[in-house]
N, C-alpha and C. Protein backbone atom coordinates (compact mmCIF):
# COMPACT_ATOMS: atom_id res chain seq x y z
N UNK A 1 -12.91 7.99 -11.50
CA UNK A 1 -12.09 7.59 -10.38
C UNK A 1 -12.94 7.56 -9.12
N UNK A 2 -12.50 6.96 -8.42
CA UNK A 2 -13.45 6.23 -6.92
C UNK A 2 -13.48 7.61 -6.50
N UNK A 3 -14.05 7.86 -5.23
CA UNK A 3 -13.66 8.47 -4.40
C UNK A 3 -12.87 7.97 -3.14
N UNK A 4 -12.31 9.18 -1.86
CA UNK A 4 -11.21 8.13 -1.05
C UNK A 4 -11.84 7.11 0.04
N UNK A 5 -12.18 6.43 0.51
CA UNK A 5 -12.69 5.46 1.55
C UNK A 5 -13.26 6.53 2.97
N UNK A 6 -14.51 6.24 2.73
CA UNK A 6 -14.78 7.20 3.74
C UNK A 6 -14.92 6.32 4.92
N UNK A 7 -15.01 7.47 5.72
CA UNK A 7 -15.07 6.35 7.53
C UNK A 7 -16.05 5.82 7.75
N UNK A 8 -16.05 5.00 8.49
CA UNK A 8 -17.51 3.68 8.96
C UNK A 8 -18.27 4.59 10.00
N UNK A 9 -19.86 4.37 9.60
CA UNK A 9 -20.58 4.60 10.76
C UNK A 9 -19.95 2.80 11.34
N UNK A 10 -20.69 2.64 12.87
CA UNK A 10 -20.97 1.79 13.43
C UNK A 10 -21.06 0.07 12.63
N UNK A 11 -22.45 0.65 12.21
CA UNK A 11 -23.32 -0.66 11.68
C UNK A 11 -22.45 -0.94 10.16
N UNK A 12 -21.84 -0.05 9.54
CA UNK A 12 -21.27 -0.46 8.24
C UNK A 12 -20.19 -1.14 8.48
N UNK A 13 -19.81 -1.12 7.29
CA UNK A 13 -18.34 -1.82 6.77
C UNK A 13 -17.20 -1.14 7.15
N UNK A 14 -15.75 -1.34 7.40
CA UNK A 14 -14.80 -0.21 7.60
C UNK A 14 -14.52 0.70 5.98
N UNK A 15 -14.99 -0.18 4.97
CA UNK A 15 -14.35 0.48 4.20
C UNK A 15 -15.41 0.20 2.70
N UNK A 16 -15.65 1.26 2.51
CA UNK A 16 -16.67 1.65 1.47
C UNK A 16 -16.47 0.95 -0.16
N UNK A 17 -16.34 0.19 -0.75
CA UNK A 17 -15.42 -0.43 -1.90
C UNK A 17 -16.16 0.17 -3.05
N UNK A 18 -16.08 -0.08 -4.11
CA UNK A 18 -14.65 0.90 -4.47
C UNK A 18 -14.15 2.08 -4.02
N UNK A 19 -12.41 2.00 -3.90
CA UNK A 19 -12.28 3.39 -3.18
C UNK A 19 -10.77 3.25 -3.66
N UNK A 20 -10.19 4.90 -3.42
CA UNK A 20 -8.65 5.21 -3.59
C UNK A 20 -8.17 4.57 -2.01
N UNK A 21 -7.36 3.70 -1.59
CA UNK A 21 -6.70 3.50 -0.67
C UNK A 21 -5.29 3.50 -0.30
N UNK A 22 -4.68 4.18 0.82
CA UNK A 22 -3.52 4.06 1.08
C UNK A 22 -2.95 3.20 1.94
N UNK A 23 -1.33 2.59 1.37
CA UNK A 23 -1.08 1.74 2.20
C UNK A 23 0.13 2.25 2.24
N UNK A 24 0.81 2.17 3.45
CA UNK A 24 2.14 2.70 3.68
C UNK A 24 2.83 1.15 4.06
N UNK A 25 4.15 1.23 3.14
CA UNK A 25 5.02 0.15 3.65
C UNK A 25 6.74 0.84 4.27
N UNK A 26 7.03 0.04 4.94
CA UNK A 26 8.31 0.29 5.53
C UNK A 26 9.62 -0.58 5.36
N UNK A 27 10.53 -0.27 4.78
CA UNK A 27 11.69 -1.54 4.60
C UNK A 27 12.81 -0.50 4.87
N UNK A 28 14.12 -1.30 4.56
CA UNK A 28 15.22 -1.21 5.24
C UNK A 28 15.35 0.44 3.39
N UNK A 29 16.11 1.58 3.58
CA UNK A 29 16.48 2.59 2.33
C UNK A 29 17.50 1.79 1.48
N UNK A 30 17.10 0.95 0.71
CA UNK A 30 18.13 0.35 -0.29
C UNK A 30 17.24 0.33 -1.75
N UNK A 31 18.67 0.17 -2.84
CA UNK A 31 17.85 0.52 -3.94
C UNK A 31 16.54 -0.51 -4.64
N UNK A 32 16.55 -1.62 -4.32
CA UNK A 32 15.57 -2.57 -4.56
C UNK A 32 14.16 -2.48 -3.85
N UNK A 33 14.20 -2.07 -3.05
CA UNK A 33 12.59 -1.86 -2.27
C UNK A 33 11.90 -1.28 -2.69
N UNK A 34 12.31 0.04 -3.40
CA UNK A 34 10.78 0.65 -3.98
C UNK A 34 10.48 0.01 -5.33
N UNK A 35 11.22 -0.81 -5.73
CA UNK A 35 11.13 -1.62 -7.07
C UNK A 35 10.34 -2.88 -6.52
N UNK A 36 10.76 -3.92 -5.79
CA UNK A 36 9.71 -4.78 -5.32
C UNK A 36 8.34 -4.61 -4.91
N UNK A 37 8.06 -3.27 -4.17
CA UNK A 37 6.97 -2.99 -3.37
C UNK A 37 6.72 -2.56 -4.93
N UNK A 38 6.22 -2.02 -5.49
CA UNK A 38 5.59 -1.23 -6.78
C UNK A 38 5.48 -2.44 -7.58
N UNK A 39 6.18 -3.79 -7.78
CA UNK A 39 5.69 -5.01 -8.31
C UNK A 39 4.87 -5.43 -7.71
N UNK A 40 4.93 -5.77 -6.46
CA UNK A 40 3.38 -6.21 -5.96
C UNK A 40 2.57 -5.40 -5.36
N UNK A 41 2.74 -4.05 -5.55
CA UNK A 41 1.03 -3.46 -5.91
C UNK A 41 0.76 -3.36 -6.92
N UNK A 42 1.70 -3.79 -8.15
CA UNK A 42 1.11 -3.81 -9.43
C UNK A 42 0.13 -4.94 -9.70
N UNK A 43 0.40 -6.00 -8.90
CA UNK A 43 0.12 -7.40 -9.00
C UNK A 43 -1.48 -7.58 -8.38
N UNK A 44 -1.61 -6.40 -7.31
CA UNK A 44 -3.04 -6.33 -6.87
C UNK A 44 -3.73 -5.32 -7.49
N UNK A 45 -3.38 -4.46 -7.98
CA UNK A 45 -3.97 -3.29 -8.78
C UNK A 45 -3.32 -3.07 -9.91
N UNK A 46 -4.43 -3.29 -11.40
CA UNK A 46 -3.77 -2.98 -12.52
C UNK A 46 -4.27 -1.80 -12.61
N UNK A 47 -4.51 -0.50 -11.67
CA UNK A 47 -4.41 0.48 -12.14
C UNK A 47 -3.70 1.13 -11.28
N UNK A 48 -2.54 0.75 -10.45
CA UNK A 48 -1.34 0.86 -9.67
C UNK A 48 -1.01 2.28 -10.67
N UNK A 49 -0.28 2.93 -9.93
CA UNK A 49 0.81 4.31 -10.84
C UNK A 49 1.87 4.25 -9.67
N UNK A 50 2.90 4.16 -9.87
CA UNK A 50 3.82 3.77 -8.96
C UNK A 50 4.14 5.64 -8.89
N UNK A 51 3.84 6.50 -9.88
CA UNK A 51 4.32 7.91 -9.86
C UNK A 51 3.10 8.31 -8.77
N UNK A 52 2.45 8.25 -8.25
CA UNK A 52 1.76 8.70 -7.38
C UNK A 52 2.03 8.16 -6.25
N UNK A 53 3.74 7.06 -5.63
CA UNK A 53 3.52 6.87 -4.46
C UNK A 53 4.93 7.95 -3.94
N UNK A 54 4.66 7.67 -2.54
CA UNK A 54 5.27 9.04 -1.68
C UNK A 54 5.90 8.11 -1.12
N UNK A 55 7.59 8.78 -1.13
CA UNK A 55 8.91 7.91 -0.38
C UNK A 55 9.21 9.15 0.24
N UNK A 56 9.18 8.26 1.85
CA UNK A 56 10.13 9.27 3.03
C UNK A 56 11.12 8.17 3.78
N UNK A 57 12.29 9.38 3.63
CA UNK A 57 13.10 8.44 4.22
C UNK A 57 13.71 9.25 5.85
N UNK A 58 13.55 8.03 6.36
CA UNK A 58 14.30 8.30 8.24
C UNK A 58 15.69 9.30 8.32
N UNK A 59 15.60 9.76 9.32
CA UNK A 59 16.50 10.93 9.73
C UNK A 59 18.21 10.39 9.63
N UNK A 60 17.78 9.35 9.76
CA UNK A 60 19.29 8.53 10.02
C UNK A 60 19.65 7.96 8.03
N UNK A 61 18.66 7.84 7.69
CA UNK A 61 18.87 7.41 6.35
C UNK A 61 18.79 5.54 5.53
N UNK A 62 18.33 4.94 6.85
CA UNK A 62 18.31 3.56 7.29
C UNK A 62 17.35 2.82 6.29
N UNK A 63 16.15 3.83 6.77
CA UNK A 63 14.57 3.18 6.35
C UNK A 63 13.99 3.90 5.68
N UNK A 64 13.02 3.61 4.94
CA UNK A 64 12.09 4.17 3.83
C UNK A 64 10.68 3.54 3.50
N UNK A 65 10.03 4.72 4.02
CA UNK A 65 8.55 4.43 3.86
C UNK A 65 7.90 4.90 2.27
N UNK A 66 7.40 3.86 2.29
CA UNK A 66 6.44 4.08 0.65
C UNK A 66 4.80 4.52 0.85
N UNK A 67 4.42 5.18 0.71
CA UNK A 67 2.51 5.07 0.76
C UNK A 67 2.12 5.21 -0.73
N UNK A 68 1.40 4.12 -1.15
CA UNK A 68 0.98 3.33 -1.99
C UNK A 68 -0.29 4.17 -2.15
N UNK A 69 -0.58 3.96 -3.44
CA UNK A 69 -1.93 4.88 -3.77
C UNK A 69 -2.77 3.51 -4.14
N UNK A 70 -3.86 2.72 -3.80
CA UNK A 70 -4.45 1.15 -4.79
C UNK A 70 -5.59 2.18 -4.75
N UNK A 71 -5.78 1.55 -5.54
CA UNK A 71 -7.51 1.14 -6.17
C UNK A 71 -8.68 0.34 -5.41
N UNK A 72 -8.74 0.04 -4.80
CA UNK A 72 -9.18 -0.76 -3.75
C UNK A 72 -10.87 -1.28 -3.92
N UNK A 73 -11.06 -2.81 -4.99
CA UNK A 73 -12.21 -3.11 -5.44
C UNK A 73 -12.70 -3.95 -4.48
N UNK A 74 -12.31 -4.59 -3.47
CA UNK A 74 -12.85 -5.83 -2.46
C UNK A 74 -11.44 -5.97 -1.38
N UNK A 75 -12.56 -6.07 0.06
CA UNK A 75 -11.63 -6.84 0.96
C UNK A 75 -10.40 -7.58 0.63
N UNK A 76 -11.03 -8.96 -0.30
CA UNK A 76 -10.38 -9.57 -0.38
C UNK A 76 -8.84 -9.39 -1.23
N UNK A 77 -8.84 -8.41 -2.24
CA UNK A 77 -8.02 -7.88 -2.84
C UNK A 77 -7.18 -7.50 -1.79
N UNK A 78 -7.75 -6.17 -1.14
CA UNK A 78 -6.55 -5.87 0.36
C UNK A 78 -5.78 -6.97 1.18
N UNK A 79 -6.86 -7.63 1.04
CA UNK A 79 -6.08 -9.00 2.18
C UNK A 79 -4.67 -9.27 1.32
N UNK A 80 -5.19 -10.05 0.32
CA UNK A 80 -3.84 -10.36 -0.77
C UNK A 80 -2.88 -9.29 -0.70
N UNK A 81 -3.02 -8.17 -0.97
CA UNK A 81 -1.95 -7.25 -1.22
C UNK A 81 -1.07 -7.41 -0.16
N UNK A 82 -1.87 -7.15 1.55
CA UNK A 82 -1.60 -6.89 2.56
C UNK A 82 -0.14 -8.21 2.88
N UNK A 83 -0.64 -9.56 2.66
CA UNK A 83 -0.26 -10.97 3.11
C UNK A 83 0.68 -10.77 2.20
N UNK A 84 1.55 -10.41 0.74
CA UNK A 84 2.36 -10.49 0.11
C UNK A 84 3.56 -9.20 0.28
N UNK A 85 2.77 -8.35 0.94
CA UNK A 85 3.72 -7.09 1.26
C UNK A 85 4.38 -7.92 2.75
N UNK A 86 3.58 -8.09 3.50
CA UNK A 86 4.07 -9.12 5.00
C UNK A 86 5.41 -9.58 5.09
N UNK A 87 4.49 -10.55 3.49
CA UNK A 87 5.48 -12.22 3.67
C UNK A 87 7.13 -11.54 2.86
N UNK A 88 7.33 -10.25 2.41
CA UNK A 88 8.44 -9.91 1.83
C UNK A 88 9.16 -9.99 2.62
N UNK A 89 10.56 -10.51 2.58
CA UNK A 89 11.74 -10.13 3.36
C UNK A 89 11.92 -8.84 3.18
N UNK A 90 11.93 -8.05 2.28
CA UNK A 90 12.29 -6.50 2.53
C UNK A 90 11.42 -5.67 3.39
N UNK A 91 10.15 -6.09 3.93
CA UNK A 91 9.12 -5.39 4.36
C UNK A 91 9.18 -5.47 5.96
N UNK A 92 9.08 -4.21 6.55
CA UNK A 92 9.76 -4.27 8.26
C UNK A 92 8.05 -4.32 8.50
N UNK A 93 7.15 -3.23 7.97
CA UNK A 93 5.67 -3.33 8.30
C UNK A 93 5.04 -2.59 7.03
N UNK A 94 3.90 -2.96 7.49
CA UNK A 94 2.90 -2.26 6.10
C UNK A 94 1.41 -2.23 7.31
N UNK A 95 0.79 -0.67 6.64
CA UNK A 95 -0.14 -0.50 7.39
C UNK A 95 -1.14 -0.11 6.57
């Protein structure tokens, strides 16, 4: 297993590849969202474990954040993940 993405000197890259990366997404607390979001990080990472992601939900009970555990082999992989979590209607943000 990778290790987690360590921080950038300066002159490097932001992000060390291969690495464990987290991505936190945010949508409205309904029962379909953590089922969509866990399809398309399956879709960028086939070594996704949807049991390793962490759901918190808002004080009010509204919203629900996911942080995503990927695998993280290339930029370009992130980009994709990133642009399909976006373009979801269920998705308020993803960071």
């Amino acid at each position: 297993m990778a290790d987690k993405c360590t921080p950038p000197d300066l002159e490097e890259s932001l992000i060390d590849f291969p690495c464990d990366f987290p991505v936190k997404v945010m949508g409205a607390s309904i029962p379909e969202f953590h089922t969509v979001i866990a399809k398309i990080a399956a879709k960028h990472d086939t070594e996704f474990d949807n049991d390793d992601t962490t759901r918190n939900v808002s004080k009010t009970g509204k919203y629900v954040s996911l942080t995503l555990n990927i695998h993280a082999k290339d930029k370009p992989q992130l980009d994709a993940l990133y642009l399909d979590l976006t373009n979801n209607e269920l998705v308020l943000w993803a960071l």
